[in-house]
Protein backbone atom coordinates (compact mmCIF):
# COMPACT_ATOMS: atom_id res chain seq x y z
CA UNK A 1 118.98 129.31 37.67
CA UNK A 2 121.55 129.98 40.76
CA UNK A 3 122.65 127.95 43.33
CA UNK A 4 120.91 130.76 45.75
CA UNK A 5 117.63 130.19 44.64
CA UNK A 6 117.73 126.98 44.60
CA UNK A 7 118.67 126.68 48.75
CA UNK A 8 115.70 129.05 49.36
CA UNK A 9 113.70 127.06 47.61
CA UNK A 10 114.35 124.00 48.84
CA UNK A 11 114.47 125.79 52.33
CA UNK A 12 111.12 126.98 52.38
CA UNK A 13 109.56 123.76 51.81
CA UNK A 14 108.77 123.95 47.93
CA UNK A 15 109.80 120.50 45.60
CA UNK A 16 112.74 121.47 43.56
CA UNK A 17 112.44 120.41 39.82
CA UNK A 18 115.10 117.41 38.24
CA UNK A 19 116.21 120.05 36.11
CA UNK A 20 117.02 122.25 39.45
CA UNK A 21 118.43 119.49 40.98
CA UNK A 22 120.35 118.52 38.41
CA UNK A 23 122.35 121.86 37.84
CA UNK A 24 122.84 121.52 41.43
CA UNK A 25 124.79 118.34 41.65
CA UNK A 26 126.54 118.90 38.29
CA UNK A 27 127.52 122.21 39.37
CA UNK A 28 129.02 121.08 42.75
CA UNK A 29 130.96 117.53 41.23
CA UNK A 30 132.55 120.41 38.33
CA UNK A 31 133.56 122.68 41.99
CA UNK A 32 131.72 125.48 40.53
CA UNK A 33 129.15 125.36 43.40
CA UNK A 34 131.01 125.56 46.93
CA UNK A 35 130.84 123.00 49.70
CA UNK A 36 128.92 126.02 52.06
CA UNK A 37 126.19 126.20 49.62
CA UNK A 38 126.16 122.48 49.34
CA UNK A 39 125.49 121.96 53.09
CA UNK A 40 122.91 124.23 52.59
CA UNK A 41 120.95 122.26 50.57
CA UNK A 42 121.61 119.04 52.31
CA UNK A 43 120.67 120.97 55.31
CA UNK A 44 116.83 122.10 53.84
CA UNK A 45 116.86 118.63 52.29
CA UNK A 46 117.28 117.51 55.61
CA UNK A 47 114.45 119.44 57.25
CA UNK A 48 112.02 119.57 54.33
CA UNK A 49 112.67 116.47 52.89
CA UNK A 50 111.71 115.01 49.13
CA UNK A 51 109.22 113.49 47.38
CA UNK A 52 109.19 110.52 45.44
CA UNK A 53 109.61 112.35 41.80
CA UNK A 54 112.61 114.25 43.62
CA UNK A 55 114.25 111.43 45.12
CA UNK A 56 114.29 109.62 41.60
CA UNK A 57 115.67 113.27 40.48
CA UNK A 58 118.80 113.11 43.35
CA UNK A 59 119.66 110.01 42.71
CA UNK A 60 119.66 109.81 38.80
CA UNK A 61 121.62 112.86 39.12
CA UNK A 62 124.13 111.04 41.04
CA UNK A 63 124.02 108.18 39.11
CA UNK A 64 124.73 110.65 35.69
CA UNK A 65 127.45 112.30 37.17
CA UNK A 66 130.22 109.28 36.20
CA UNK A 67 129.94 105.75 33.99
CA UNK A 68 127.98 103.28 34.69
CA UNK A 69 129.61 99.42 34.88
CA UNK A 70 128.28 97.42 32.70
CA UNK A 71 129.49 93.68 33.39
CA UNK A 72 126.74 91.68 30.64
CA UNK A 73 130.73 89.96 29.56
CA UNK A 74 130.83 87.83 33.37
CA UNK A 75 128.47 84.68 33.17
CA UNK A 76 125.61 84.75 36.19
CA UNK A 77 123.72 86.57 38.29
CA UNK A 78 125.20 89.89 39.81
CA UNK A 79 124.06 90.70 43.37
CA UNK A 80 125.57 93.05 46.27
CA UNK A 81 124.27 93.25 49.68
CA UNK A 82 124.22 96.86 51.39
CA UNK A 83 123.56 97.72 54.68
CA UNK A 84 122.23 101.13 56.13
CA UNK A 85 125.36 101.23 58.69
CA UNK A 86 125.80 100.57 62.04
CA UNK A 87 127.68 99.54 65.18
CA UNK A 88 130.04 96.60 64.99
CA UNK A 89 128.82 95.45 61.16
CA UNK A 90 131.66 93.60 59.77
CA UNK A 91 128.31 91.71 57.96
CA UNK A 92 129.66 92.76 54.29
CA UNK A 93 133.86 91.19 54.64
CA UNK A 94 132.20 87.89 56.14
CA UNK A 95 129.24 87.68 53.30
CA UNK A 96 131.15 88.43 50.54
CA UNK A 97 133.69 85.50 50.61
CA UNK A 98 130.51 83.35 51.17
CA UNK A 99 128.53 84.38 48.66
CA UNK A 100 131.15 83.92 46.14
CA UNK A 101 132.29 81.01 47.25
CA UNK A 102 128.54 80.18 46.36
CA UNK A 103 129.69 80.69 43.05
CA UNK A 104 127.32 84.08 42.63
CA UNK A 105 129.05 87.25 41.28
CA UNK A 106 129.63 90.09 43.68
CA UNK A 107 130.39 93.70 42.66
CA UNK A 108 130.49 95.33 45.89
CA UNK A 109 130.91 99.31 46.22
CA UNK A 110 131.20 100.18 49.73
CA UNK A 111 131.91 103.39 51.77
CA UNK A 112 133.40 105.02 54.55
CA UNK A 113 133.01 105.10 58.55
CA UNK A 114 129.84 107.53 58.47
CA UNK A 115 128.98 109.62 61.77
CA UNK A 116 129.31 107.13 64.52
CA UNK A 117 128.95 103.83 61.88
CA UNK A 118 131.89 102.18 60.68
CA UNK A 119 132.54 101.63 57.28
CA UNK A 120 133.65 98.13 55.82
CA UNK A 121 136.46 100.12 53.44
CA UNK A 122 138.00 101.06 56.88
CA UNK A 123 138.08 98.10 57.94
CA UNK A 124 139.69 96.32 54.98
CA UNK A 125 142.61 98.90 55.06
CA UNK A 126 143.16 97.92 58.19
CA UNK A 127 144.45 94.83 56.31
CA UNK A 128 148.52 95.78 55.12
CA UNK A 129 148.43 96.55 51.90
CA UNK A 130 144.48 95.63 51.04
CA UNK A 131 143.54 97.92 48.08
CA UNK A 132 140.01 99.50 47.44
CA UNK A 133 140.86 102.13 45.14
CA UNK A 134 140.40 100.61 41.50
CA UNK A 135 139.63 101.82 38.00
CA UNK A 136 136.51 100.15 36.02
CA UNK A 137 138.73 97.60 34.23
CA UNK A 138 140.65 96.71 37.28
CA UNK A 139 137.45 96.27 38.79
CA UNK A 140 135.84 93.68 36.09
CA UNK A 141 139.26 91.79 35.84
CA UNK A 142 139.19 91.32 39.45
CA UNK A 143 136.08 90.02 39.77
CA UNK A 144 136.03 87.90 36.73
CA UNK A 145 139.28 86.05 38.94
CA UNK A 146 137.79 85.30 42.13
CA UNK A 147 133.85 86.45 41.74
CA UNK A 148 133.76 89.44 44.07
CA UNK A 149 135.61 92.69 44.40
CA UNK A 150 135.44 94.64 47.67
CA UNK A 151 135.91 98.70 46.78
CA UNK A 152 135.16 102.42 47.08
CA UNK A 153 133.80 104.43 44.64
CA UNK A 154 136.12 105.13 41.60
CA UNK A 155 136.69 108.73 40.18
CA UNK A 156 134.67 107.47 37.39
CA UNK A 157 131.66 105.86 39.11
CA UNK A 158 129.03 108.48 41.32
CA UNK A 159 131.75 110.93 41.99
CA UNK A 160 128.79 113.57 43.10
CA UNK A 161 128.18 110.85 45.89
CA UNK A 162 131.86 110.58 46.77
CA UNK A 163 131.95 114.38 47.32
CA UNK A 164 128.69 114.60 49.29
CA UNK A 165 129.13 111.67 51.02
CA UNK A 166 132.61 113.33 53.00
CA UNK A 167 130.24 116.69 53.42
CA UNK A 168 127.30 114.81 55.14
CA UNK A 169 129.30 113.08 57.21
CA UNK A 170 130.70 116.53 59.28
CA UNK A 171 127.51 118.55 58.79
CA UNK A 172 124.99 116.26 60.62
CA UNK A 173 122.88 115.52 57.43
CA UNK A 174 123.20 111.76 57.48
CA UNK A 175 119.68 110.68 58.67
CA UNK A 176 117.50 111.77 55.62
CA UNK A 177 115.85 108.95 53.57
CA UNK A 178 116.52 110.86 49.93
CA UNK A 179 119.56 111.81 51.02
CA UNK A 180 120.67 107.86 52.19
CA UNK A 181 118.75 106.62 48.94
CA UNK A 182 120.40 108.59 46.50
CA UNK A 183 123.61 108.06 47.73
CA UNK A 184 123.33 104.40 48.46
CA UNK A 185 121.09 103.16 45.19
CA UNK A 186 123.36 105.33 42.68
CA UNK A 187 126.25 103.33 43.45
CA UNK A 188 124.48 99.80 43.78
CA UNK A 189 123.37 100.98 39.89
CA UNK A 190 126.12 102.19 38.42
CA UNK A 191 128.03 99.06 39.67
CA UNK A 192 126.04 96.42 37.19
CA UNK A 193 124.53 94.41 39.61
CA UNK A 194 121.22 92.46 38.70
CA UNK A 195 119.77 92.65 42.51
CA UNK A 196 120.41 93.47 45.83
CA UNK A 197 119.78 92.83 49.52
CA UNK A 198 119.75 95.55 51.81
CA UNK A 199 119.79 95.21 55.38
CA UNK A 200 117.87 98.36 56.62
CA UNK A 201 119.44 99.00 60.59
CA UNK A 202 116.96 100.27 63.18
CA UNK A 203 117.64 101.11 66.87
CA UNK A 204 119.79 103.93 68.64
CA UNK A 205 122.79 102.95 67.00
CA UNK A 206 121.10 103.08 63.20
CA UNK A 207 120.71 106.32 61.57
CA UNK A 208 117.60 105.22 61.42
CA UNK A 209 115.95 105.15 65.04
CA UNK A 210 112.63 104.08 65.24
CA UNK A 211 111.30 101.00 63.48
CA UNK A 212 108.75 103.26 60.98
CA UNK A 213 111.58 105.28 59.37
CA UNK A 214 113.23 102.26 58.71
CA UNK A 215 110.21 100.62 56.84
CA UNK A 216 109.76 103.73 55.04
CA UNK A 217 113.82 103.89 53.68
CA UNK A 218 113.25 99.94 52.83
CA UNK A 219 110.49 101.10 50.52
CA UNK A 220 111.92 104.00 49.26
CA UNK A 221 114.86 102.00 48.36
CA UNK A 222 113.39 99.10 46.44
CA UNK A 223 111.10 101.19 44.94
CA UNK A 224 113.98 102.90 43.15
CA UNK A 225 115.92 99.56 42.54
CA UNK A 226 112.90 97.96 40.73
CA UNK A 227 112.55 100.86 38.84
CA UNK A 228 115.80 100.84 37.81
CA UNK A 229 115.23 97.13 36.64
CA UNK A 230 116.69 95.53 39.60
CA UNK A 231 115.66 92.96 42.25
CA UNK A 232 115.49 94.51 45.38
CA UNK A 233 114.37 93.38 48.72
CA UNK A 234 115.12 94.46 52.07
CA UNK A 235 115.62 92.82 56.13
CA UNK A 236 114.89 95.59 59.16
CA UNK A 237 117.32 93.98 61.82
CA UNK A 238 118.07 95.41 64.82
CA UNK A 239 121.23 97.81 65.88
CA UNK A 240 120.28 98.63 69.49
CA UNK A 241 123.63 96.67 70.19
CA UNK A 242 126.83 96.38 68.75
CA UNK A 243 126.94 93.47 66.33
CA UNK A 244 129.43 90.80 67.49
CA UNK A 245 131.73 91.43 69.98
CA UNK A 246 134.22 94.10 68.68
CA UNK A 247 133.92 97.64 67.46
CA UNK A 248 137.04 99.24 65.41
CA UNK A 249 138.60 98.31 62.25
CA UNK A 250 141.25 95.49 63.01
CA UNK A 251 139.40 94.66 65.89
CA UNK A 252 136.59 93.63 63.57
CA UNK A 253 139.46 91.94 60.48
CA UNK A 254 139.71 89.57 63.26
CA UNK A 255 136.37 88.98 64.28
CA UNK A 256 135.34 88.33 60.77
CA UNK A 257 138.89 85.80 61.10
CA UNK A 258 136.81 83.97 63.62
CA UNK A 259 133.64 84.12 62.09
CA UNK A 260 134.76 82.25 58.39
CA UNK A 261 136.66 80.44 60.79
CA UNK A 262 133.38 79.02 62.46
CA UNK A 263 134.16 80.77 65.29
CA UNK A 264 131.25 83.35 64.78
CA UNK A 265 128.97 84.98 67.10
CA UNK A 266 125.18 84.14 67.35
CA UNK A 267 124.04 87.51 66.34
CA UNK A 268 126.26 88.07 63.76
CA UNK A 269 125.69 85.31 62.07
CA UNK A 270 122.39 85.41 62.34
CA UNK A 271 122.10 88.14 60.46
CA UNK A 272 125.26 87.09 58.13
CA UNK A 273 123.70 83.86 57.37
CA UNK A 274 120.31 85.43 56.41
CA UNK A 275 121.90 87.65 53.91
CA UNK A 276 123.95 85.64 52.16
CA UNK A 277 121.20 83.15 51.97
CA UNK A 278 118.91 85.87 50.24
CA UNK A 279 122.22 86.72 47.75
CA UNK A 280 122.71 82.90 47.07
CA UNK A 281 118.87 82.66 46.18
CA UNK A 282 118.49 85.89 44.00
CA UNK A 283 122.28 84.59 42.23
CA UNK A 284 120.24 81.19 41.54
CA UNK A 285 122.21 79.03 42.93
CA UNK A 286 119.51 77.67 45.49
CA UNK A 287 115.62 77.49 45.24
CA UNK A 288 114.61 79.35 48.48
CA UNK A 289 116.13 81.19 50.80
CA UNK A 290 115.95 78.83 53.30
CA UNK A 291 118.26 76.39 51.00
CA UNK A 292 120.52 79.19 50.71
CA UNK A 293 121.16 79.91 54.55
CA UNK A 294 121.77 76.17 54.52
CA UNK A 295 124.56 76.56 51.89
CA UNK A 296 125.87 79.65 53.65
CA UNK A 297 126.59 77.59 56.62
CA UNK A 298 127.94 74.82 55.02
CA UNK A 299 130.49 77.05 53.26
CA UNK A 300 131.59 78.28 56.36
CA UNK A 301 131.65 74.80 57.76
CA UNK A 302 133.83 73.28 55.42
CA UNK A 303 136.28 76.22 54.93
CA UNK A 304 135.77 77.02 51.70
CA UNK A 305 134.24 80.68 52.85
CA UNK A 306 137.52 81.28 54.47
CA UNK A 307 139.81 80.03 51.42
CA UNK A 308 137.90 82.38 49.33
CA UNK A 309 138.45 85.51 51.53
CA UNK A 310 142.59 85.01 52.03
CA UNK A 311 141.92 84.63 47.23
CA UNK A 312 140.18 88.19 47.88
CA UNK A 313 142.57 90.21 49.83
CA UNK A 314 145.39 88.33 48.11
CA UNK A 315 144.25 89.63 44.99
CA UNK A 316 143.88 93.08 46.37
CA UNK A 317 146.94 92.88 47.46
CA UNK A 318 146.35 92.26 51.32
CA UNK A 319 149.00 90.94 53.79
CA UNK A 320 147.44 87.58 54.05
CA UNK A 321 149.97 86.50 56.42
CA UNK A 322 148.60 88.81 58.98
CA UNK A 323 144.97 87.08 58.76
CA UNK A 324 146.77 83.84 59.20
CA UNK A 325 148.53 85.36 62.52
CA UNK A 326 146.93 87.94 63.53
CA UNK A 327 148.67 88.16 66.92
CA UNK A 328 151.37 89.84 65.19
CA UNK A 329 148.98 92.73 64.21
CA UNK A 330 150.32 96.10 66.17
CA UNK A 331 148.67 96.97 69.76
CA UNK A 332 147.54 100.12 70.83
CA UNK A 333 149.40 101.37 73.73
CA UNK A 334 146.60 101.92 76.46
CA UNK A 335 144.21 98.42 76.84
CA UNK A 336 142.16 99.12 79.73
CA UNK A 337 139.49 96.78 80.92
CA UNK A 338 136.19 97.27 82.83
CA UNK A 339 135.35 95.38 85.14
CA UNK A 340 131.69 94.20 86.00
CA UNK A 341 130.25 95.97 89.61
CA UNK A 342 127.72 93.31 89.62
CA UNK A 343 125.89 90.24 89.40
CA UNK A 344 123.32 89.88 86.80
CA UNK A 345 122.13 89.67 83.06
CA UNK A 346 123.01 92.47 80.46
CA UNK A 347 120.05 94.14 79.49
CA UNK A 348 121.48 96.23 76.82
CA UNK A 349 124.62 98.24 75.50
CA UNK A 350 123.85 101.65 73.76
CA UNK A 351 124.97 101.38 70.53
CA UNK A 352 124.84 104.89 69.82
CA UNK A 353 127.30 105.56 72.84
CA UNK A 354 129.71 102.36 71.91
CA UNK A 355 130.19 104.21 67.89
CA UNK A 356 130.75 107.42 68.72
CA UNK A 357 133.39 106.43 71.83
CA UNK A 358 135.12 104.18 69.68
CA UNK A 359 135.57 107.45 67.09
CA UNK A 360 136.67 109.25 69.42
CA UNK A 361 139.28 106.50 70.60
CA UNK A 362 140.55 106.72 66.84
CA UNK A 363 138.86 104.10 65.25
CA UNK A 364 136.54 106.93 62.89
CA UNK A 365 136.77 110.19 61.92
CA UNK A 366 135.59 113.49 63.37
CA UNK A 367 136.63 115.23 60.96
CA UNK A 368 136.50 114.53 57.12
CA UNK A 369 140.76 115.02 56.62
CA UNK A 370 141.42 112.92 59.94
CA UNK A 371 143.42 109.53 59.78
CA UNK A 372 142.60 106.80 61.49
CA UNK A 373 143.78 104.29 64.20
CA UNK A 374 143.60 101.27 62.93
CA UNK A 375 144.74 99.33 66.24
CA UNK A 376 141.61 101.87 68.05
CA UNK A 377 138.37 100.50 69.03
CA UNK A 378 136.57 98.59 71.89
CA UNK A 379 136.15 94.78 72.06
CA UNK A 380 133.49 93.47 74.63
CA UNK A 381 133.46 90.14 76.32
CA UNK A 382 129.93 90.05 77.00
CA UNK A 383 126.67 91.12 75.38
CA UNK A 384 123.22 91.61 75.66
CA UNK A 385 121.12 88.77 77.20
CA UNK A 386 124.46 87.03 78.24
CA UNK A 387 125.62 86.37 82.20
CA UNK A 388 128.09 88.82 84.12
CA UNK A 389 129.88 88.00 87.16
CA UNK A 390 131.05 90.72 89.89
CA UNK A 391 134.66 90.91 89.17
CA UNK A 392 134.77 89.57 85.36
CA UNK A 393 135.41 92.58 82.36
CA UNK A 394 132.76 93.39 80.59
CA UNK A 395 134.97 95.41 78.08
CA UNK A 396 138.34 96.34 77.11
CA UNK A 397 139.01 99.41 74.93
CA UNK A 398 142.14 100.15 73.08
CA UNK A 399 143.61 103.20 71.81
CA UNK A 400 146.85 105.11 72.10
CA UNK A 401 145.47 108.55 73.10
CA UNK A 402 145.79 108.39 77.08
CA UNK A 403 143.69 111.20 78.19
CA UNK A 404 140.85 109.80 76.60
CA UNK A 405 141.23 106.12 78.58
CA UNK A 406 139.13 106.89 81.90
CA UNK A 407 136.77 109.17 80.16
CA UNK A 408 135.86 106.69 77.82
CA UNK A 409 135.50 103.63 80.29
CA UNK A 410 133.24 105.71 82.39
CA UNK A 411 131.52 106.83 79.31
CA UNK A 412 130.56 103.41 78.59
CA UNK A 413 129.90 102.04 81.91
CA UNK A 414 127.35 104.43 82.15
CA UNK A 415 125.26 103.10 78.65
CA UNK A 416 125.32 99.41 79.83
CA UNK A 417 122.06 98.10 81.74
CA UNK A 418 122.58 95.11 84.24
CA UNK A 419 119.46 93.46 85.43
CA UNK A 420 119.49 91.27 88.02
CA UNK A 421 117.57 88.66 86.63
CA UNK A 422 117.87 86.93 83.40
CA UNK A 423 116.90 88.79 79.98
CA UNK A 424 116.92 86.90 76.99
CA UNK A 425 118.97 88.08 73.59
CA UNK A 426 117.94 90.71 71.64
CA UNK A 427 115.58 89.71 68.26
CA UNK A 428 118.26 90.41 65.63
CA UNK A 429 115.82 90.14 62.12
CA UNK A 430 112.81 92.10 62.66
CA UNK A 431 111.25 92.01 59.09
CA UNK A 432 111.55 91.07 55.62
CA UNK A 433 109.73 94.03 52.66
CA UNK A 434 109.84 93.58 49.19
């Protein structure tokens, strides 16, 4: 068996074995398999796909490659919530605190700013001092003190994952349903939970695009959650649009300020509240749903939501002083509005377009060894089924490379529709599969 043969294979359209697919990932987590032959096969993955039998295969060899979590010592119901990525999702730092402060227990693995989607570890490090990398035991202390611990993926847990998930980023492989399975239900495993909630993006800013694909990952995914022995059930919602009002790491710390603050956006928390309501029901603290948005909201209302996010980044060692004044957070250099040539209703904002400017502003990576702006991104001031004026910004973006300011105005300009006469919000929660 050789790493060669296996690529051809794979390449020509044939189903590769879990015994094949095994040696493969084993092979390229021990570095005896290089990264070129690796994008291979995530390339012919990519174009010939997987069946069902091989999809199990991928991901148990992910799963295999590290320890498992096993967390039967915390009293409760474990549940995460995971979401497909997109534009603007700061969904995962406002649940979290919510759920917990539900009283359900929430391991939560997360990952990195993906392609044009941002990734919620980003975003906490943009937080001084916030801390994601932790060991297993550092892990179950921390969330047998508070209730929830926000990381990445340790060196023990799915490192295969952690190495493929840097190579599919730069080698345009994300957008494969085995590919997105495997890496997304081997972690959600390995982490102990007892169910999970997955919010499955659609649109031009989702990876997946058109409505059907995104049914089809759903299934996929909960298929190999309840095989696994886990609840697993799954929202479509829409990422045509940003989500809330800001796009870049800080830029979204302080929306999700606002937003346990009570200060939220109606999309957003739309979407937040459904969630968490879902994760509150499956934890059984609430009979339905329904009774568990309600709770969600109330949590929010009466502050404890926000009390238990400054407990979470002060035990992962997070300036909380900064959330408390975020003013005092650094500025990019360049803040450049644009201003609105018209009268009318926004029709839409390209998602798509908003990501991948706000990467190349700093706020993501285009390569997988580049640092990050933290300060970078784009905050808008109106959105999609909301009134503009002639004369009033639409958006400001912020980063400290100059040559990129006018580019990326115009860039954006160009992927926002005005209509002159009222349009009415976008439908944010588009179906519920389980």
């Amino acid at each position: 068996m050789t790493a060669y043969e296996i690529i051809s294979k794979k390449r020509d359209g044939h189903p590769l074995s879990s015994e094949e697919i095994g040696f493969f990932i084993n092979g390229y987590t021990l570095g005896k398999i290089p990264d070129y032959q690796m994008s291979a096969l995530l390339m012919a993955i990519y174009l010939k796909g997987m069946d069902e039998e091989e999809s199990r295969a991928l991901m148990e060899s992910y799963l295999h490659s590290g320890q498992t979590i096993n967390l039967d010592h915390i009293p409760g119901i474990k549940v995460d919530k995971h979401s497909t990525g997109g534009v603007g999702d700061k969904v995962s730092i406002i649940l979290a605190p919510i759920v917990a402060a539900a009283g359900v227990i929430v391991p939560m693995i997360s990952g990195r700013g993906l392609g044009h989607s941002g990734g919620t570890l980003d975003k906490l490090e943009s937080i001084p001092g916030f801390t994601v990398d932790y060991n297993i035991d550092e892990f179950k202390n921390k969330l047998e003190q508070t209730g929830v611990c926000l990381i990445g993926q340790t060196a023990e847990l799915a490192p295969a994952d952690k190495k493929i998930y840097a190579l599919r980023d730069v080698t345009a492989t994300i957008q494969s349903i085995p590919l997105i399975g495997a890496s997304i239900m081997s972690k959600k495993i390995a982490e102990g939970i007892d169910a999970l909630v997955l919010d499955v993006k659609t649109g031009v800013g989702a990876f997946m695009t058109e409505y059907d694909q995104a049914v089809r990952l759903a299934k996929s995914l909960i298929h190999i959650g309840e095989n696994a022995g886990k609840k697993t059930i799954a929202y479509i919602t829409d990422m045509n649009n940003p989500l809330g009002y800001t796009v870049g790491n800080w830029l979204e710390i302080e929306e999700c300020i606002e937003c346990l603050q009570g200060k939220g956006p109606d999309d957003l928390m739309e979407i937040t509240h459904q969630l968490a309501g879902a994760m509150i029901y499956l934890g059984r603290k609430t009979g339905s749903v329904d009774s568990g948005i309600e709770l969600s909201k109330n949590l929010v209302n009466d502050g404890k939501a926000w009390e238990k996010f400054l407990e979470i980044v002060k035990t992962q060692k997070g300036d909380t002083e900064i959330l408390l004044n975020p003013e005092k957070y650094p500025r990019s250099e360049f803040q450049t509005e644009y201003i609105s040539p018209q009268n009318g209703w926004i029709e839409s904002i390209n998602a798509f377009e908003v990501g991948t400017t706000a990467v190349h502003l700093g706020a993501g990576r285009l390569k997988s060894d580049d640092r990050i702006d933290y300060k970078a991104g784009i905050r808008f001031h109106k959105k999609a089924g909301q009134k503009v004026e002639k004369g009033t910004p639409i958006f400001t973006i912020y980063t400290d490379k100059k040559e990129l300011v006018q580019d990326s105005v115009k860039r954006l300009a160009h992927v926002i529709i005005i209509e002159p006469d009222p349009v009415s919000p976008p439908k944010m929660i588009l179906d519920y599969i389980a």
